[in-house]
C-alpha atoms as a PDB file:
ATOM      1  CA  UNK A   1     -30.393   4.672  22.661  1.00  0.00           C
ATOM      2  CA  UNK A   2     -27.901   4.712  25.373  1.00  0.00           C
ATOM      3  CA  UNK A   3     -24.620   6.737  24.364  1.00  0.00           C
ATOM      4  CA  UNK A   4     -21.773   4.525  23.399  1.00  0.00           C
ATOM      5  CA  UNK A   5     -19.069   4.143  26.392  1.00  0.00           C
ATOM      6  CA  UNK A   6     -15.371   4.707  26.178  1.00  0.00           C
ATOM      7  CA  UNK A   7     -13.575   1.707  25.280  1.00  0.00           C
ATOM      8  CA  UNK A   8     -10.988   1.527  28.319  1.00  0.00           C
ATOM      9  CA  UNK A   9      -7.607   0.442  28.194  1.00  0.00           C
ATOM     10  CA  UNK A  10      -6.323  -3.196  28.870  1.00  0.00           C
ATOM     11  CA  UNK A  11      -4.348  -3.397  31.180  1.00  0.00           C
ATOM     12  CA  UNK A  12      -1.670  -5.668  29.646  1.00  0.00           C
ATOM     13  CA  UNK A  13      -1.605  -2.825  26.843  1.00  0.00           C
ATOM     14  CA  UNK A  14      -2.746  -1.728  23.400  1.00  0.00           C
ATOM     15  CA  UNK A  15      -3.716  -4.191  20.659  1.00  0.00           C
ATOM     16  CA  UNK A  16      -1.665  -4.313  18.303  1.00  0.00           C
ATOM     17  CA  UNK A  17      -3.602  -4.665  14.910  1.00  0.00           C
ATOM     18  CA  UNK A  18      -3.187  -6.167  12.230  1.00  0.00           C
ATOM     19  CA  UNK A  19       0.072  -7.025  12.912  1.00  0.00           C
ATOM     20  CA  UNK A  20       1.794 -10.031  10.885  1.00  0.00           C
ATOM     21  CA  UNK A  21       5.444 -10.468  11.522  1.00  0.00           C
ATOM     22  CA  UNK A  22       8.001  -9.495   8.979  1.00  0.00           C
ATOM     23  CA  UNK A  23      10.410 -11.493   6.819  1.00  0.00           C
ATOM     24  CA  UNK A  24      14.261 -12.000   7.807  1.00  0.00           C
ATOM     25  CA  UNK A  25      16.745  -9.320   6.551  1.00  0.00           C
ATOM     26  CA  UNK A  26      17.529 -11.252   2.930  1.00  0.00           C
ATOM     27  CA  UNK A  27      18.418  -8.849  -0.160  1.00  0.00           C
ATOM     28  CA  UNK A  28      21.625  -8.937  -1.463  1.00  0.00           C
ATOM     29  CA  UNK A  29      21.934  -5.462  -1.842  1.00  0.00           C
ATOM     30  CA  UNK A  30      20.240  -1.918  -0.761  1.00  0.00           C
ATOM     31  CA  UNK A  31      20.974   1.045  -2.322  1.00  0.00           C
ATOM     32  CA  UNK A  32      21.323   4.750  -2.310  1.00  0.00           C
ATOM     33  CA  UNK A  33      22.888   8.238  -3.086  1.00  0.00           C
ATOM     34  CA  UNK A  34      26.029   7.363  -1.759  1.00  0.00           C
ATOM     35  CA  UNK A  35      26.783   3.749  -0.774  1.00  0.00           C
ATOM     36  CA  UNK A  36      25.331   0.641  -1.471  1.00  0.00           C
ATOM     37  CA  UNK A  37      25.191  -2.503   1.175  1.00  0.00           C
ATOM     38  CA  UNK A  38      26.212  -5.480  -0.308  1.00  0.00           C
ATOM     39  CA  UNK A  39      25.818  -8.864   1.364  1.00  0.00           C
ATOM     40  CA  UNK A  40      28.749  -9.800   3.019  1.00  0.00           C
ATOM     41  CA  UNK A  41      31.091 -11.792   0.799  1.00  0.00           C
ATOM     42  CA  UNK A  42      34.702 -12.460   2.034  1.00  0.00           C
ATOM     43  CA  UNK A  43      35.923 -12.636  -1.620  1.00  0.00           C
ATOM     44  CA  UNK A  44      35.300  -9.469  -2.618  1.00  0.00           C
ATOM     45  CA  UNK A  45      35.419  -7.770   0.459  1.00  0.00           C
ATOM     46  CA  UNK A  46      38.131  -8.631   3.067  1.00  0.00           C
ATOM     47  CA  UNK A  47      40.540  -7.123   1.371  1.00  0.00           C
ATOM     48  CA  UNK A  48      39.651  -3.722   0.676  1.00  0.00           C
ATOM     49  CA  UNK A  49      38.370  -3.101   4.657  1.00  0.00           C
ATOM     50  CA  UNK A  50      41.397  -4.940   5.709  1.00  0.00           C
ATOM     51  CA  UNK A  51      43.641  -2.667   3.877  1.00  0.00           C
ATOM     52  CA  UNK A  52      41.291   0.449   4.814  1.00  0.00           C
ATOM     53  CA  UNK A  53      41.621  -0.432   8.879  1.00  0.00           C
ATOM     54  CA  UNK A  54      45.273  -0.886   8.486  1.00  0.00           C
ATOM     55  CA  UNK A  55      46.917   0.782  11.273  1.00  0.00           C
ATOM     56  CA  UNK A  56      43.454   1.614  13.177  1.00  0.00           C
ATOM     57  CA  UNK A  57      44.033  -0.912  15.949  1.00  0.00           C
ATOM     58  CA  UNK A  58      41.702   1.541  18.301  1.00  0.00           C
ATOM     59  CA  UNK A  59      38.495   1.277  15.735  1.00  0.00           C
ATOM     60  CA  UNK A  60      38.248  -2.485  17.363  1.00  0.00           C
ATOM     61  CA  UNK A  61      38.318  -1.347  21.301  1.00  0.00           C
ATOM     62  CA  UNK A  62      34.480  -1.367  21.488  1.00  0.00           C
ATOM     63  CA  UNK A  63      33.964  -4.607  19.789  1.00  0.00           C
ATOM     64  CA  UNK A  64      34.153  -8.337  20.718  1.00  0.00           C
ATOM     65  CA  UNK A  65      36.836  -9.493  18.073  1.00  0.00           C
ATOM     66  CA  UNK A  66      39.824  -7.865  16.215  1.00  0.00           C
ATOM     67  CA  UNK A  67      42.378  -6.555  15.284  1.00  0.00           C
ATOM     68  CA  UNK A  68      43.451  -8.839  13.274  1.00  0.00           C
ATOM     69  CA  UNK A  69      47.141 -10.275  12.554  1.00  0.00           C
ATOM     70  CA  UNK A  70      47.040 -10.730   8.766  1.00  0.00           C
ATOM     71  CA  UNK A  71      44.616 -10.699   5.973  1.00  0.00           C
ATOM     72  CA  UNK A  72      43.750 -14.409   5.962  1.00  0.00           C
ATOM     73  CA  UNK A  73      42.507 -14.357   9.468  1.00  0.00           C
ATOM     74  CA  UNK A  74      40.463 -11.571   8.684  1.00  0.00           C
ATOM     75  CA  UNK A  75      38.923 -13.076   5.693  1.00  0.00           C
ATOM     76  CA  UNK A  76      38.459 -16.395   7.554  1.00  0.00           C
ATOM     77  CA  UNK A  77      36.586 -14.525  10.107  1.00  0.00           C
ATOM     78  CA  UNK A  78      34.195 -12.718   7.233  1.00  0.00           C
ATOM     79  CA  UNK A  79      33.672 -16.226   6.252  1.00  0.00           C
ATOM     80  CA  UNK A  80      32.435 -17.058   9.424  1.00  0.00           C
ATOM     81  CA  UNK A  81      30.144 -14.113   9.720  1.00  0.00           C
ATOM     82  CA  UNK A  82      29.145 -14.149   6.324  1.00  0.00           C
ATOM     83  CA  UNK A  83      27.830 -17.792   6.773  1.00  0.00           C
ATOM     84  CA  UNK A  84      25.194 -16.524  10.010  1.00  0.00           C
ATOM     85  CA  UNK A  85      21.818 -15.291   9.872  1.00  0.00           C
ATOM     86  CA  UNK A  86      21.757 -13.724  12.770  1.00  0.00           C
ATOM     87  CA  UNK A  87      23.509 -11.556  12.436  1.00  0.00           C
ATOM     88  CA  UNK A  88      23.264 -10.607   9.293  1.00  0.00           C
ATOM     89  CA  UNK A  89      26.567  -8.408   7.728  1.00  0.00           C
ATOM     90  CA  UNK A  90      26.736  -5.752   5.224  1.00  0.00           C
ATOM     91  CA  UNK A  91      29.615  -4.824   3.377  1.00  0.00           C
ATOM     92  CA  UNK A  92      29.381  -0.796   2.690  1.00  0.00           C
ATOM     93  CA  UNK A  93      30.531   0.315  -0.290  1.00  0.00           C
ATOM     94  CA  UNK A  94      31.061   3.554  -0.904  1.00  0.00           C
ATOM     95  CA  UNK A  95      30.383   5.062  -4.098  1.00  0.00           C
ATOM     96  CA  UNK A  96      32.874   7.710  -4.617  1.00  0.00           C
ATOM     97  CA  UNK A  97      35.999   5.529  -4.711  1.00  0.00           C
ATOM     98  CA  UNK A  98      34.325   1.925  -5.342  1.00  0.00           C
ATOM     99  CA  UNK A  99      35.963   0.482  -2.403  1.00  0.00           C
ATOM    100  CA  UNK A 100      34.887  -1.066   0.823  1.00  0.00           C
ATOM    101  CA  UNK A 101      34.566   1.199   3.609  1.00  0.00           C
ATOM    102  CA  UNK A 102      33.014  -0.658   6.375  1.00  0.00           C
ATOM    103  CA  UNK A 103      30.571  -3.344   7.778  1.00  0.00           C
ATOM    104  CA  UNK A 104      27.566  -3.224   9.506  1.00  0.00           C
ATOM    105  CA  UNK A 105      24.767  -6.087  10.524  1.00  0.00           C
ATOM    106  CA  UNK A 106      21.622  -6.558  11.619  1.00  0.00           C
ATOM    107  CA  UNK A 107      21.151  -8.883  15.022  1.00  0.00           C
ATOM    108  CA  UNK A 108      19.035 -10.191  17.168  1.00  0.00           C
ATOM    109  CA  UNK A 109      16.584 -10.618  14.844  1.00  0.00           C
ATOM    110  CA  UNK A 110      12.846 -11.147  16.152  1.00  0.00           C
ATOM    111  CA  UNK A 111      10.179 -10.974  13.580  1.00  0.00           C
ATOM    112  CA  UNK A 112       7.402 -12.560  16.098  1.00  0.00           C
ATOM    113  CA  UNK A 113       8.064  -9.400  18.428  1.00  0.00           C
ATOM    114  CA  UNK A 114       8.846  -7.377  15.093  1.00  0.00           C
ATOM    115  CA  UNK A 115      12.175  -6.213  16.535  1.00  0.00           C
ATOM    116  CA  UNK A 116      15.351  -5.729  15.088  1.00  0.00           C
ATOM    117  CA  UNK A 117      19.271  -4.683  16.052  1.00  0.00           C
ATOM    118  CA  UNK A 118      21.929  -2.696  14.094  1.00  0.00           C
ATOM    119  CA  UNK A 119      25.173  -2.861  15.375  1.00  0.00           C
ATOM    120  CA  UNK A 120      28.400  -4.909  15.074  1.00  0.00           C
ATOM    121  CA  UNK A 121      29.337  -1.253  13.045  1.00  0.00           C
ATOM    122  CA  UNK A 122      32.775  -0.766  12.333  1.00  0.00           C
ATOM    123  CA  UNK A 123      33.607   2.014   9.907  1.00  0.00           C
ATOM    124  CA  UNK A 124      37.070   2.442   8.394  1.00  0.00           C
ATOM    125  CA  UNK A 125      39.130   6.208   8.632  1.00  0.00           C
ATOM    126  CA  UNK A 126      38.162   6.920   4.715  1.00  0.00           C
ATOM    127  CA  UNK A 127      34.544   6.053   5.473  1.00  0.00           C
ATOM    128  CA  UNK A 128      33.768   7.663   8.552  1.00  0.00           C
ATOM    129  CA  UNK A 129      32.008  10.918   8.847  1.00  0.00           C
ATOM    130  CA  UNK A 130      30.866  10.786   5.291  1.00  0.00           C
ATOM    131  CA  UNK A 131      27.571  10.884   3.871  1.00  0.00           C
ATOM    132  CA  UNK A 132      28.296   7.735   2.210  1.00  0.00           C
ATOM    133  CA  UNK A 133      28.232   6.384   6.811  1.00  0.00           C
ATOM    134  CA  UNK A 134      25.565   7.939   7.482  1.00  0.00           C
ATOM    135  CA  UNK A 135      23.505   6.669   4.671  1.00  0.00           C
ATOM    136  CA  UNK A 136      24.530   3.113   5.212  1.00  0.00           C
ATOM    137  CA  UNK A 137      22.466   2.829   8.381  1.00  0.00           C
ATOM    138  CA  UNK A 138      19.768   5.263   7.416  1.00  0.00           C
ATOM    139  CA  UNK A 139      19.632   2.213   4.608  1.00  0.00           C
ATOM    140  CA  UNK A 140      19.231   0.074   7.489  1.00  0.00           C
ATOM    141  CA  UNK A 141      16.887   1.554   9.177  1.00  0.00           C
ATOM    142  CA  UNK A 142      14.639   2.440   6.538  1.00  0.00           C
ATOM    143  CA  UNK A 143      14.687  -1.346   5.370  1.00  0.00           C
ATOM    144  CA  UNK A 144      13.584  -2.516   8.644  1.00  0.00           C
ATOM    145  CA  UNK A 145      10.537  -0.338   8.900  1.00  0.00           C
ATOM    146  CA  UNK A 146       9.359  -0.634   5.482  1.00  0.00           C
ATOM    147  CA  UNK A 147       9.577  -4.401   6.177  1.00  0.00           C
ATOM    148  CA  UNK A 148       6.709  -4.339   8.869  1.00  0.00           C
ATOM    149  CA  UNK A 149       9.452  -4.134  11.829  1.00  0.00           C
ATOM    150  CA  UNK A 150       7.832  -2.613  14.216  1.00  0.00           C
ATOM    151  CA  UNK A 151      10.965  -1.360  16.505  1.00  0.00           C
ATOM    152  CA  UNK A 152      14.688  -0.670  15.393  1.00  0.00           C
ATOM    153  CA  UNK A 153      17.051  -1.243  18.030  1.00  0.00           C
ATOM    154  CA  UNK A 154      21.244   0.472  18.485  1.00  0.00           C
ATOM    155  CA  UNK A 155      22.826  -0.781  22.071  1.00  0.00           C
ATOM    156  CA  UNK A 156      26.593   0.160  23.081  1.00  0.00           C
ATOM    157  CA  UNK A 157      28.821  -0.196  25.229  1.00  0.00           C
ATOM    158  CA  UNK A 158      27.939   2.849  28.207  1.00  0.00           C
ATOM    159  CA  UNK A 159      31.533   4.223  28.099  1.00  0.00           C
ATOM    160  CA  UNK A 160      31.605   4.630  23.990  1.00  0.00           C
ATOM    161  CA  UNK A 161      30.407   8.389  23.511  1.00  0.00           C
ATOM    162  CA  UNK A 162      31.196   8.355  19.853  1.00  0.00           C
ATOM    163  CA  UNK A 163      28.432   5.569  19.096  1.00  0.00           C
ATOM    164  CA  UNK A 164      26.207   7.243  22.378  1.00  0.00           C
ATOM    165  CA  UNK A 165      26.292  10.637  19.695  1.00  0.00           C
ATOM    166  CA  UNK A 166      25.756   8.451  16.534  1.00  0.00           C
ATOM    167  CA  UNK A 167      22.747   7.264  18.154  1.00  0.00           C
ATOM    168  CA  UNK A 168      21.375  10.403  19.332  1.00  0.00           C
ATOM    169  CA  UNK A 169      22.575  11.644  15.488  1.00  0.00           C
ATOM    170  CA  UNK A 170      20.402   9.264  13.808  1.00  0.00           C
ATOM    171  CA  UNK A 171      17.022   9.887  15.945  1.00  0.00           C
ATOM    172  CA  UNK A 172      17.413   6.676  18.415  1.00  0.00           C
ATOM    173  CA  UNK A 173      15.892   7.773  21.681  1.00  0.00           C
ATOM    174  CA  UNK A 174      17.717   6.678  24.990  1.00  0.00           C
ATOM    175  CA  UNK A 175      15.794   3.978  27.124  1.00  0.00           C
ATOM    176  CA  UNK A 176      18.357   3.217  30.057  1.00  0.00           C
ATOM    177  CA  UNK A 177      21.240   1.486  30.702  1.00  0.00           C
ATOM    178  CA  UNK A 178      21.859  -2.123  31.785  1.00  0.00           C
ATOM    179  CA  UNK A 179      24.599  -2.696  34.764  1.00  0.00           C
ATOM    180  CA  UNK A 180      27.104  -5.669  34.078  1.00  0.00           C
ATOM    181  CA  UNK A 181      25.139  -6.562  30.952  1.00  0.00           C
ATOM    182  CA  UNK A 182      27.967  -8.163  29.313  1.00  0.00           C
ATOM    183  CA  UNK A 183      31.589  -9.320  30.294  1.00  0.00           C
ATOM    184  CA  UNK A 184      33.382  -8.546  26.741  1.00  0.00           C
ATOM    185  CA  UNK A 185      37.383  -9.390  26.563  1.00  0.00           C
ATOM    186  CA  UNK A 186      37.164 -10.022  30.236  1.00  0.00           C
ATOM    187  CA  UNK A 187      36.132  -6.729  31.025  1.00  0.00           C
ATOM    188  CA  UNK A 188      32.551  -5.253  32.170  1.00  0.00           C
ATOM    189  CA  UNK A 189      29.958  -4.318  30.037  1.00  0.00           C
ATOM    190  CA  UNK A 190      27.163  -1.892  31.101  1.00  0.00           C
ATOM    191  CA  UNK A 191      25.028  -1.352  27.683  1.00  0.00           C
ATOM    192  CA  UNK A 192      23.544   1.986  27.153  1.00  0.00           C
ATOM    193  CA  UNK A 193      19.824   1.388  25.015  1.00  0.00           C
ATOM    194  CA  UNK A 194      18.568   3.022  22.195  1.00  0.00           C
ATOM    195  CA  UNK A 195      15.452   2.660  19.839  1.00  0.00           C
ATOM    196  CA  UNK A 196      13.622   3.885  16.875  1.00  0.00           C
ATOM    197  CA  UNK A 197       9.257   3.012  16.890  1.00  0.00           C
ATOM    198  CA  UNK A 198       7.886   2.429  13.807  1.00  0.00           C
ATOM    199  CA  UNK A 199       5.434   5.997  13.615  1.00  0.00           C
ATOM    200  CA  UNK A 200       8.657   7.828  14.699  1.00  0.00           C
ATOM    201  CA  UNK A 201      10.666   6.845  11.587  1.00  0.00           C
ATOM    202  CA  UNK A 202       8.567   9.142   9.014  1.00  0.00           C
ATOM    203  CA  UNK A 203       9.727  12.378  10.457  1.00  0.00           C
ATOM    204  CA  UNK A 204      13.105  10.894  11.439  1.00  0.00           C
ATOM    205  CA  UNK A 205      13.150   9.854   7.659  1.00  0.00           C
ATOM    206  CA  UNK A 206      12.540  13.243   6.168  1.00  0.00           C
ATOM    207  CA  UNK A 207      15.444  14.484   8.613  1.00  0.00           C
ATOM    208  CA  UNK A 208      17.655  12.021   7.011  1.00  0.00           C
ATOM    209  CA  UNK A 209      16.706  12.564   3.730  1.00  0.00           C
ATOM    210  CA  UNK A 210      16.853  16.501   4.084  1.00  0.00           C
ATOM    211  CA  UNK A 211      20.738  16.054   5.535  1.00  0.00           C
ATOM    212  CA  UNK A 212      21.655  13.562   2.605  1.00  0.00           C
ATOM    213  CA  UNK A 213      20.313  16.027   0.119  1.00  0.00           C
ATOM    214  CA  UNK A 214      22.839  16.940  -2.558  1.00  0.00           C
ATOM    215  CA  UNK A 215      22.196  20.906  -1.749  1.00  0.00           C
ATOM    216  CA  UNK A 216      22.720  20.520   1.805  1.00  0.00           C
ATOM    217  CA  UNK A 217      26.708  20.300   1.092  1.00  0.00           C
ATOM    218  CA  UNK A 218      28.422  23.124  -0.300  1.00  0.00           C
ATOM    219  CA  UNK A 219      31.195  22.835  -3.164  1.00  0.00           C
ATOM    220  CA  UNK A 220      33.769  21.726  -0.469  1.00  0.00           C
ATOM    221  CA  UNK A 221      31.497  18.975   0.685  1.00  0.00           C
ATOM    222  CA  UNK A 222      30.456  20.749   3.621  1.00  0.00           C
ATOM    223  CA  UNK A 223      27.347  20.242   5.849  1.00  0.00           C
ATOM    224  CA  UNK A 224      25.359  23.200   5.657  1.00  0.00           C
ATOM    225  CA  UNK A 225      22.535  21.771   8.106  1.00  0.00           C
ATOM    226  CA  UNK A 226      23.700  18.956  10.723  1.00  0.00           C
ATOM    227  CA  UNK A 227      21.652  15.509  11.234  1.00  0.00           C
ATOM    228  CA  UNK A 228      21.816  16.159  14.871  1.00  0.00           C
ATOM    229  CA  UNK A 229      19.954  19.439  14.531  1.00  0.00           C
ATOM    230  CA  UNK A 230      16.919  17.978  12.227  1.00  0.00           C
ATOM    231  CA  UNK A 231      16.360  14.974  14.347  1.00  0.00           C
ATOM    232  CA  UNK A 232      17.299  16.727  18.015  1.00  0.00           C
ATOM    233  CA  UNK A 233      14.210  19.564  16.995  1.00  0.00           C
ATOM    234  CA  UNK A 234      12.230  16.197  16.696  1.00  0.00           C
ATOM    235  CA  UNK A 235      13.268  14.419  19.873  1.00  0.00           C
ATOM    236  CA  UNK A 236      12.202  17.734  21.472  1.00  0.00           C
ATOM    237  CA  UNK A 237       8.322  17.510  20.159  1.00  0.00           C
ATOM    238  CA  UNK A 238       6.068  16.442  22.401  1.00  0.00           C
END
């Protein structure tokens, strides 16, 4: 019998097997530790984020809309938002006060290509650099690939390091940058790339997990390990 020969590789790329393409983000709420994402719903949530941005004109610079003037703009625009599919808004709610910290959506939805976008984040002063933050889009992510998604997506604006290191935080690998991707508020956009694969998230999600821990935060509520150091000795592996 002749010995078997290596199967060699199309040229167009790797089949991908098995593959059936995932349902639309749709539950009303996900879960954890220390927030919970709650559908967005201008009735019970404009308020409380309007109240928490109050003041924060500069948490709007990177984003195509806001601030806005009063509350009843602002809830007319979650209305707006809230009534889409793509995207798709969260509000986050943190657990330790109750309140409303922030929102966060998934976009540019794709199930046929099993690829999906987080962004459209905007996290209020109280909110940010929590646990309860960084849960919300480890939520996100999380819900994505254990959906059959098959690729998690974070693009930014080039020139916003803060969401750049968020990115980088969270385990998204950098893929390039697009020149003059986007003209936002009349100004250019180039759009810095980011993305999570499907047999990365395992490790990524033990990283996450390890971080969120309740022992990994002394009495004070301090970090003992950073998120950045767990997934960064992962982005170095071969």
């Amino acid at each position: 019998m002749s010995p078997s020969l290596p199967e060699v590789p199309h040229p167009a790329g790797a089949l991908v097997a098995g593959f059936q393409p995932p349902a639309a983000p749709g539950p009303d709420l996900i879960a954890g530790l220390h927030v919970t994402l709650e559908r967005l719903d201008p009735a019970h949530h404009a308020e409380d984020l309007f109240q928490a941005n109050a003041g924060h004109d500069q948490l709007w610079d990177y984003l195509g809309y806001g601030p806005f003037a009063d509350l009843e703009i602002y809830r007319d625009w979650q209305r707006s938002m809230s009534e889409l599919r793509d995207p798709f808004f969260y509000a986050l709610r943190d657990h330790r006060g109750g309140r409303i910290g922030g929102l966060a959506a998934y976009l540019r939805i794709d199930p046929g290509n099993g690829v999906i976008e987080i962004g459209h984040i905007q996290i209020a002063p109280a909110l940010q650099r929590s646990p309860a933050a960084t849960e919300a889009i480890s939520l996100m992510i999380g819900w994505a690939f254990a959906a059959g998604y098959r690729r998690v997506e974070w693009k930014c604006n080039a020139r916003n390091a803060p969401s750049i290191a968020a990115a980088n935080r969270y385990g998204f690998l950098y893929e390039g940058t697009f020149r003059q991707h986007m003209v936002v508020r009349g100004r250019n956009r180039d759009t810095a790339w980011f993305a999570i694969l499907d047999h990365e998230w395992p490790d990524l999600h033990h990283a996450h997990q390890t971080w969120l821990a309740p022992g990994n935060f002394d009495g004070q509520g301090r970090q003992r390990l950073r998120l950045s150091e767990l997934t960064g000795a992962l982005r170095q592996l071969p």
